[in-house]
N, C-alpha and C. Protein backbone atom coordinates (compact mmCIF):
# COMPACT_ATOMS: atom_id res chain seq x y z
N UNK A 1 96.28 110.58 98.45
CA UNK A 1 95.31 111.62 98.66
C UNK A 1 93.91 111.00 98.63
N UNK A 2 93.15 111.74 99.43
CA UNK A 2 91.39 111.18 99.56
C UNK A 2 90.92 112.58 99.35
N UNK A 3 90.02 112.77 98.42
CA UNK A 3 89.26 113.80 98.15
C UNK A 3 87.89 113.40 98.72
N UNK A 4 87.44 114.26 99.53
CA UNK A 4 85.88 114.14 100.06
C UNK A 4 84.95 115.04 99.64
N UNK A 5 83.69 114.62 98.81
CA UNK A 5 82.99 115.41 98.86
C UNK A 5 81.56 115.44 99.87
N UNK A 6 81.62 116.23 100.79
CA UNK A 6 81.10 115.92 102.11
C UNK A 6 79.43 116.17 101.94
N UNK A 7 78.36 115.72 101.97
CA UNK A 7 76.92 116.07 102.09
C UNK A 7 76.52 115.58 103.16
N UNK A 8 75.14 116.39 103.11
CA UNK A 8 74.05 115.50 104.51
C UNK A 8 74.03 114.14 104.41
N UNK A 9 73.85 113.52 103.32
CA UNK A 9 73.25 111.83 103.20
C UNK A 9 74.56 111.47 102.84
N UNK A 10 75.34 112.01 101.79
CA UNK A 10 76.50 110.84 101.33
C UNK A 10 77.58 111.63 101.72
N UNK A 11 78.98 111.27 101.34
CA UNK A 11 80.14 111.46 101.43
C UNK A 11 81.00 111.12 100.18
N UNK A 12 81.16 112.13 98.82
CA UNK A 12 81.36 111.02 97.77
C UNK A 12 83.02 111.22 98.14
N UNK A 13 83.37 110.34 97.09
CA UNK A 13 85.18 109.82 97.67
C UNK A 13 85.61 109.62 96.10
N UNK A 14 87.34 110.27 96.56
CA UNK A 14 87.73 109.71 95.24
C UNK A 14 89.04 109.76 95.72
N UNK A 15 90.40 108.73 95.18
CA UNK A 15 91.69 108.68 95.25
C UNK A 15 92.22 108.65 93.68
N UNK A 16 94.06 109.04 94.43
CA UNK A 16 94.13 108.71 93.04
C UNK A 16 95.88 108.07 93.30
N UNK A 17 96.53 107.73 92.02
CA UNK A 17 97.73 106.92 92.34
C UNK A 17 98.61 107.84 93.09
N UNK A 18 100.08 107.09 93.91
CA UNK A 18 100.77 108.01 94.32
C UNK A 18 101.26 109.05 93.77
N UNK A 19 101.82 108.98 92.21
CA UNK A 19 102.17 110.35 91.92
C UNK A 19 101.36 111.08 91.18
N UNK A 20 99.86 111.00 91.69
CA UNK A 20 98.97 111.53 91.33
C UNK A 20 98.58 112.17 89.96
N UNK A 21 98.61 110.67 89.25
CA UNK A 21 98.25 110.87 87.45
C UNK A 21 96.80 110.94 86.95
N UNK A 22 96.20 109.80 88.39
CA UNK A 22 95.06 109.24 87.85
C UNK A 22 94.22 109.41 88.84
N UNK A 23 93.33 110.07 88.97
CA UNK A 23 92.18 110.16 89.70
C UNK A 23 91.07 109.27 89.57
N UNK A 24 90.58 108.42 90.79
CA UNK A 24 89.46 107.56 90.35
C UNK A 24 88.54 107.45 91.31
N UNK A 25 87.04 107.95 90.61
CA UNK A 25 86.10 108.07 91.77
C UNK A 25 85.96 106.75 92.68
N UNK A 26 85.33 106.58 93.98
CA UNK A 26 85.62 105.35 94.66
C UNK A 26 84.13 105.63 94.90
N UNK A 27 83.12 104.33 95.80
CA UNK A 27 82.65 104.13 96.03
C UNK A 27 81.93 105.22 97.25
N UNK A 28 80.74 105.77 97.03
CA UNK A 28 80.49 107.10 98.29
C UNK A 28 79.89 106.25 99.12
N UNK A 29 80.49 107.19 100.35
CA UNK A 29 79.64 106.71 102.01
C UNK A 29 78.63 107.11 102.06
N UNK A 30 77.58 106.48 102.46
CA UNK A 30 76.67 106.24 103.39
C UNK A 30 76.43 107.41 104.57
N UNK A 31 76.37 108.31 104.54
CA UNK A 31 76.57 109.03 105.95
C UNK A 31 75.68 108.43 107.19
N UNK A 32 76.37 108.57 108.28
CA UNK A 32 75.53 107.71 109.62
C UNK A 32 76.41 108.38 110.56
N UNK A 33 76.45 108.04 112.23
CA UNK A 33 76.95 108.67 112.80
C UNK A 33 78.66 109.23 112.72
N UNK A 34 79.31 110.26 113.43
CA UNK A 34 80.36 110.36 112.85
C UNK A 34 81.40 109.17 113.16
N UNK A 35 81.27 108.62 114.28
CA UNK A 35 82.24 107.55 114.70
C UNK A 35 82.06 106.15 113.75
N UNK A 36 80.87 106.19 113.23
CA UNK A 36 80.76 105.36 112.13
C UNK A 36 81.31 105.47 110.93
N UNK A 37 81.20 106.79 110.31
CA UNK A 37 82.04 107.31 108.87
C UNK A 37 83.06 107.36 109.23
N UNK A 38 83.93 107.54 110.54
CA UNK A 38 85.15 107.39 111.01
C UNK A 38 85.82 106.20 110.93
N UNK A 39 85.02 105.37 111.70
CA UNK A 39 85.63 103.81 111.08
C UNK A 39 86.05 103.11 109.67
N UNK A 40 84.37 103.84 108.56
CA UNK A 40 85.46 103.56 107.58
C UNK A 40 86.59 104.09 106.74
N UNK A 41 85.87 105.12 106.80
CA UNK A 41 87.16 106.45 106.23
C UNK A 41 88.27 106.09 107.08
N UNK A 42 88.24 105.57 108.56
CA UNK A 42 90.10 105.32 108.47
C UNK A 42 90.59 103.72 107.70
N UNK A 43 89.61 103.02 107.58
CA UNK A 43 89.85 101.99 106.95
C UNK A 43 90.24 101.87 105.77
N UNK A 44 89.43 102.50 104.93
CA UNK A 44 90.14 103.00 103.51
C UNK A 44 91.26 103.89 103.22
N UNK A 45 91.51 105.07 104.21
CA UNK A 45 92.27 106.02 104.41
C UNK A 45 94.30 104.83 104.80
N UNK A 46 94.03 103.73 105.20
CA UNK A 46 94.80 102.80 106.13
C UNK A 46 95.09 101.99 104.42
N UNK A 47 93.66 101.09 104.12
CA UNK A 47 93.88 100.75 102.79
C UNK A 47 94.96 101.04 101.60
N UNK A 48 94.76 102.87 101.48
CA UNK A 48 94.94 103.47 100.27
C UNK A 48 95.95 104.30 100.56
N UNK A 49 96.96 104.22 102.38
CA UNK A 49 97.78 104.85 102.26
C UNK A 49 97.70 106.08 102.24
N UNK A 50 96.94 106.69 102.74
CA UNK A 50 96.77 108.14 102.07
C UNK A 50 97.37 109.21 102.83
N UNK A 51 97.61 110.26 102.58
CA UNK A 51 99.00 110.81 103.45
C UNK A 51 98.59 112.69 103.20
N UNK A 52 97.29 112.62 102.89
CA UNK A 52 96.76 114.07 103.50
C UNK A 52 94.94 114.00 102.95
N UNK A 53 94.30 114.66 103.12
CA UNK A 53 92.55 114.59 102.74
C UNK A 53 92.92 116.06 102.19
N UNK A 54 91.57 116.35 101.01
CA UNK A 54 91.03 117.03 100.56
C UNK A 54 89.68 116.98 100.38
N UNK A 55 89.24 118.33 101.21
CA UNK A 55 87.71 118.41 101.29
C UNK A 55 87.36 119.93 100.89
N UNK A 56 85.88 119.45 99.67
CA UNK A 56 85.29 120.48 98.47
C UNK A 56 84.41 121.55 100.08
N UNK A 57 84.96 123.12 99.97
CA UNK A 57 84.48 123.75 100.74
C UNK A 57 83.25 124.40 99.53
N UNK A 58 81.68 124.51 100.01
CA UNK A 58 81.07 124.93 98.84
C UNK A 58 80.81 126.71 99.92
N UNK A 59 81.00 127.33 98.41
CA UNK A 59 81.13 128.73 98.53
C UNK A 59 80.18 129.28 97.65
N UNK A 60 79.44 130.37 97.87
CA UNK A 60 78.72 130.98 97.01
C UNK A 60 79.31 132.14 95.85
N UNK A 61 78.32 132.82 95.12
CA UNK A 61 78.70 133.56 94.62
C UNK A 61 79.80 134.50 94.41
N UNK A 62 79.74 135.21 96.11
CA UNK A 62 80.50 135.86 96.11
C UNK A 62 82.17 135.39 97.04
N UNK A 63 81.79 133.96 96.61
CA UNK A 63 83.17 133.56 97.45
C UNK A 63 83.18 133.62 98.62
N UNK A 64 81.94 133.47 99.37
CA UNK A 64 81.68 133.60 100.63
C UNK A 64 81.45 131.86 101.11
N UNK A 65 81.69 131.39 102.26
CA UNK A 65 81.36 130.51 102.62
C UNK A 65 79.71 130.04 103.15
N UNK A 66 79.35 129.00 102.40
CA UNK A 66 77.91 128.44 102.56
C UNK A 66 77.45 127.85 103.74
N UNK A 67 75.90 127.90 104.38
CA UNK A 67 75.75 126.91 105.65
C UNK A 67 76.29 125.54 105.87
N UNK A 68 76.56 125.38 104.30
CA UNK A 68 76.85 123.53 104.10
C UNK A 68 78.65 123.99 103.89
N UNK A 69 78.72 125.01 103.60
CA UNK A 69 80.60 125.42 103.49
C UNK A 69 81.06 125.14 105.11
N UNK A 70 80.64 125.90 106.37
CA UNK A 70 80.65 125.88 107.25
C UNK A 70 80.52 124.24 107.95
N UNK A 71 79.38 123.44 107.59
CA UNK A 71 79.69 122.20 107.55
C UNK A 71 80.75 121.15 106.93
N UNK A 72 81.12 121.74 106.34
CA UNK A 72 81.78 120.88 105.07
C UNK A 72 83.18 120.90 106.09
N UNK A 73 83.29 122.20 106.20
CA UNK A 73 85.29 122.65 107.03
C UNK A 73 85.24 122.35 108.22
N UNK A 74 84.55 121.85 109.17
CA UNK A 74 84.23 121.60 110.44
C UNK A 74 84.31 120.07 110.34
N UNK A 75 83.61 119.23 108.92
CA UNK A 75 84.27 118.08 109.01
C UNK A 75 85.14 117.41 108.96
N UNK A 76 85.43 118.18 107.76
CA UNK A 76 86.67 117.90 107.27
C UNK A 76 88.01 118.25 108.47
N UNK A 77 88.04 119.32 108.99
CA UNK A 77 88.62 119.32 110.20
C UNK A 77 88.55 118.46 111.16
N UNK A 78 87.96 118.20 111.72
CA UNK A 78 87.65 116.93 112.39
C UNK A 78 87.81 115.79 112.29
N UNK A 79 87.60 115.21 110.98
CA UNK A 79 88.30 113.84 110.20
C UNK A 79 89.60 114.11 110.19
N UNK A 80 90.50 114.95 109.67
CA UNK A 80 91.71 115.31 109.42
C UNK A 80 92.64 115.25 110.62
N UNK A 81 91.59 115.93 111.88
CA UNK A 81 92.49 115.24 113.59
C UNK A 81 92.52 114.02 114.19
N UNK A 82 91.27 113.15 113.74
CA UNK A 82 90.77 111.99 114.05
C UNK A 82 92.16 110.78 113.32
N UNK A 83 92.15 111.61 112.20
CA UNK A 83 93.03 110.51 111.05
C UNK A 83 94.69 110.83 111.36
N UNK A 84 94.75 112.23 112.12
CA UNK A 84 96.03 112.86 112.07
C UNK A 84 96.37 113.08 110.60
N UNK A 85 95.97 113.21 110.23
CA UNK A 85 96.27 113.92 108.39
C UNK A 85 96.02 115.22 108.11
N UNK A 86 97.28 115.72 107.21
CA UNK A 86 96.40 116.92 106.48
C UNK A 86 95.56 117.17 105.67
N UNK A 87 95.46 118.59 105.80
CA UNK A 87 93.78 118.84 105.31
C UNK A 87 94.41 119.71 104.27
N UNK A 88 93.26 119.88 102.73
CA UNK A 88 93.43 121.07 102.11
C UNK A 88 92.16 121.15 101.83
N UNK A 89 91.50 122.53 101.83
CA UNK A 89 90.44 122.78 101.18
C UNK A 89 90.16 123.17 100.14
N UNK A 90 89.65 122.84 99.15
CA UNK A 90 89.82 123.94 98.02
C UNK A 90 87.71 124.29 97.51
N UNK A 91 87.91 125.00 96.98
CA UNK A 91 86.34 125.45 96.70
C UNK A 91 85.41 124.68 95.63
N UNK A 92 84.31 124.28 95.80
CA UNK A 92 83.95 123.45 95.14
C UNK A 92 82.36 123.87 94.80
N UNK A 93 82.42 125.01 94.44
CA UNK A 93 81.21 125.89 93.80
C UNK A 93 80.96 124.94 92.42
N UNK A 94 79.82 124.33 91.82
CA UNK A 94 78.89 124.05 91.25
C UNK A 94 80.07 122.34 90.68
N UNK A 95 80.67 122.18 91.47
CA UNK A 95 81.25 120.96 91.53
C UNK A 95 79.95 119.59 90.86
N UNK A 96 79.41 119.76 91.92
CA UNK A 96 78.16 118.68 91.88
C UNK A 96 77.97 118.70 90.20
N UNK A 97 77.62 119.98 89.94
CA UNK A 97 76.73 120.60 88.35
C UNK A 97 77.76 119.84 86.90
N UNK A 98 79.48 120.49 87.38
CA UNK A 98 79.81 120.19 86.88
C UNK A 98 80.05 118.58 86.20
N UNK A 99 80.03 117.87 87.32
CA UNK A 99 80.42 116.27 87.59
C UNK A 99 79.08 115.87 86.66
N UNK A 100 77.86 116.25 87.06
CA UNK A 100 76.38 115.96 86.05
C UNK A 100 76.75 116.32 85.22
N UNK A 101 77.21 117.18 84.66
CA UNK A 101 77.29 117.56 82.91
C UNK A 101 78.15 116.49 82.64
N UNK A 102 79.62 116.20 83.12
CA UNK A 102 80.44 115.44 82.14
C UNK A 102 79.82 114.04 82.42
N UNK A 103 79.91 113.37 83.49
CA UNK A 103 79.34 112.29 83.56
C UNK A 103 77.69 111.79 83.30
N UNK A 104 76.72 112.74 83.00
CA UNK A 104 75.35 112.18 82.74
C UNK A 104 74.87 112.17 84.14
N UNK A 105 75.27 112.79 85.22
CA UNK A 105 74.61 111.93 86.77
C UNK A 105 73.71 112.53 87.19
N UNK A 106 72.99 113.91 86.33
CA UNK A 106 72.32 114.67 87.28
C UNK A 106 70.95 113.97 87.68
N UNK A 107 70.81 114.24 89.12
CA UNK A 107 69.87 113.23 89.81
C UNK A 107 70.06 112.72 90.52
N UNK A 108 71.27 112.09 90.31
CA UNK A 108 71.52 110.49 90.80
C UNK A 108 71.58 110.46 92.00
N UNK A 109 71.34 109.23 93.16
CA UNK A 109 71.12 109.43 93.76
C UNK A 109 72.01 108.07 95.21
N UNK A 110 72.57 107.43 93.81
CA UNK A 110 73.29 106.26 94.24
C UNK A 110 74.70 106.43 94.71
N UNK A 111 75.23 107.91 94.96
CA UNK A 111 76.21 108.05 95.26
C UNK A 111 77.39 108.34 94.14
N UNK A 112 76.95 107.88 93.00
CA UNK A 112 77.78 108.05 92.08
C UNK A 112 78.13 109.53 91.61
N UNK A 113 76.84 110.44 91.43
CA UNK A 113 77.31 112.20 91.62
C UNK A 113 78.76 112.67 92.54
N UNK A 114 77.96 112.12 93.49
CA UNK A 114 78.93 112.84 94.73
C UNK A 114 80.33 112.54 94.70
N UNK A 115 80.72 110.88 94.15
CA UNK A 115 81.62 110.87 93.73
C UNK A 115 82.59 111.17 92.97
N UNK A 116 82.08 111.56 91.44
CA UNK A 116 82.29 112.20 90.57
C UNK A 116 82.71 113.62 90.89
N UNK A 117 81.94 114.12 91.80
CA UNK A 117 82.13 115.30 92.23
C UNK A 117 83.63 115.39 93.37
N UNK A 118 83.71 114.64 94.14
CA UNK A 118 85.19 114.50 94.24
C UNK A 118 86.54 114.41 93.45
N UNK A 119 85.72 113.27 92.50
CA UNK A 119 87.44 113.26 91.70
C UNK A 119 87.59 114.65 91.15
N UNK A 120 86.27 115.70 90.50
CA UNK A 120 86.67 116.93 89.99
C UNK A 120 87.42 117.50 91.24
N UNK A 121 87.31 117.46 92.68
CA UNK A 121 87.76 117.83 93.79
C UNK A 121 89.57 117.93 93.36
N UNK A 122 89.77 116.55 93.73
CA UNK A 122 90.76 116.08 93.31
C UNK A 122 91.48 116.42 92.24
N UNK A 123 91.11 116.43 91.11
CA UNK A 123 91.76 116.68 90.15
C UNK A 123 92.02 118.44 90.41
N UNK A 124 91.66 119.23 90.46
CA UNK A 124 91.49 120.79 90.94
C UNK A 124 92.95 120.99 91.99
N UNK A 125 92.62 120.05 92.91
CA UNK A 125 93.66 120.18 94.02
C UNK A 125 95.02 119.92 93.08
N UNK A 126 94.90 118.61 92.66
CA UNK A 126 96.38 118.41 91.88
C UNK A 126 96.89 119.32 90.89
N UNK A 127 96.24 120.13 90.34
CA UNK A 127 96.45 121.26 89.42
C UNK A 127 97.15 122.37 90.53
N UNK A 128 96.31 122.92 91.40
CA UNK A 128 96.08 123.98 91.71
C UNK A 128 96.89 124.50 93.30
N UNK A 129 96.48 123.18 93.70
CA UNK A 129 96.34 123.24 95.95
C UNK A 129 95.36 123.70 96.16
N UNK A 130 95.59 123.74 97.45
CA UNK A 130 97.12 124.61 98.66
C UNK A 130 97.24 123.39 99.01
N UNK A 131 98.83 122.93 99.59
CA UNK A 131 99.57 122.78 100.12
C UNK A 131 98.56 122.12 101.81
N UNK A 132 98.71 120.69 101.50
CA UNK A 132 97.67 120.01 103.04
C UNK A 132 98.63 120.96 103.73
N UNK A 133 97.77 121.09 105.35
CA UNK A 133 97.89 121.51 106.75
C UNK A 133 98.00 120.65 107.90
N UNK A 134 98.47 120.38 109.02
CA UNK A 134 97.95 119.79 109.70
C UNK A 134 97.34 121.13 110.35
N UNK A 135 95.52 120.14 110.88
CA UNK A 135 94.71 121.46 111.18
C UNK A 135 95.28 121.82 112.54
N UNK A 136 95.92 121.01 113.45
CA UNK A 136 96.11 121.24 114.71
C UNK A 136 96.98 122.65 114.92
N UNK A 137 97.61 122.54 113.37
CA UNK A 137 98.86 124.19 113.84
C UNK A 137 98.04 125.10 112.96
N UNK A 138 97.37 124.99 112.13
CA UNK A 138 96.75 126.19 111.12
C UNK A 138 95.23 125.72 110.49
N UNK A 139 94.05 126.87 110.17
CA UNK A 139 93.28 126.05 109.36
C UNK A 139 93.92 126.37 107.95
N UNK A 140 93.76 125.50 106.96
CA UNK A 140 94.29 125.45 105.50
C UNK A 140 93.68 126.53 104.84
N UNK A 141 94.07 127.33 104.23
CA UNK A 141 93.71 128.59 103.13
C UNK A 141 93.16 127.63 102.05
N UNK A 142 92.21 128.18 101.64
CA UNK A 142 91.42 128.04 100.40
C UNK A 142 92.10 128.36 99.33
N UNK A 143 92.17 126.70 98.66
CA UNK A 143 92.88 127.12 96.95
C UNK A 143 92.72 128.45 96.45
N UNK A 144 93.82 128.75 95.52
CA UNK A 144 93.51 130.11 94.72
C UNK A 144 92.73 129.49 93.41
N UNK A 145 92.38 128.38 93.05
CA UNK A 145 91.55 128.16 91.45
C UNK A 145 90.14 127.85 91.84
N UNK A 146 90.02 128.99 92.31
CA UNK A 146 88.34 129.27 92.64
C UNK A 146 87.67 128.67 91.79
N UNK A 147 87.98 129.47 90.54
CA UNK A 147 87.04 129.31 89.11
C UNK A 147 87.65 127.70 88.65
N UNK A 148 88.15 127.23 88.73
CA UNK A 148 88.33 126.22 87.92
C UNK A 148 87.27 125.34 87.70
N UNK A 149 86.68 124.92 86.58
CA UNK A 149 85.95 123.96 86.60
C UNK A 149 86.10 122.82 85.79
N UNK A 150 85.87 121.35 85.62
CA UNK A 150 86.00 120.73 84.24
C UNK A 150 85.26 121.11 83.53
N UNK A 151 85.95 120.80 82.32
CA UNK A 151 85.33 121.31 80.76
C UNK A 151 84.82 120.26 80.36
């Protein structure tokens, strides 16, 4: 699994072992053109074996999808056909916030947030789902552990 947490500037990333015990933030991209984040995301994606993506859809208040939600599922869709992998989305409302509280990152600016903010991605998905898609036959339903957050 590759958890993405997708922004304007970065892309934070996190994997974790195959039978998914251990989640570990990885190094965030760089964002630049898409055929560029494509190259490496399949490189690491090729690397690490990975055999579906998960990407943080950010939702507001009312569980509605955000301008950057709308971005976020359009990429993630798109990477997910590019890679031929499935996709799951799950919601990733104050993700970022959370990842700053446990880890100390608020601010940061080195990529390390965003990452952090994936593995909470990640870890959420492994608790919770849904169940990857391939996007080509369905788009993926949004986890039911809306609320989940780390403690």
């Amino acid at each position: 699994m590759l958890a993405l947490d997708v922004g304007r500037r970065r892309i934070g990333l996190a994997g974790c072992d195959p039978l998914g015990l251990t989640v570990t933030p990885l190094t965030a991209l760089r964002r630049g053109r898409y055929t560029a984040d494509l190259e490496q995301l399949r490189a690491l994606a090729q690397q690490r074996r990975v055999q579906a993506l998960v990407v943080g859809l950010p939702l507001d208040q009312a569980m509605q999808p955000t301008e950057q939600g709308d971005h976020c599922r359009r990429y993630g869709e798109r990477l997910a056909r590019s890679l031929g992998l499935p996709l799951a989305l799950v919601n990733e409302h104050s993700s970022s916030w959370a990842a700053g509280q446990a880890h100390g990152l608020h601010g940061d600016r080195s990529g390390a947030l965003d990452s952090a903010a994936a593995a909470l991605l990640l870890q959420q998905w492994l608790q919770e789902g849904p169940e990857p898609l391939p996007v080509a036959a369905a788009t993926p339903a949004l986890g039911q552990g809306s609320d989940a957050q780390a403690s």
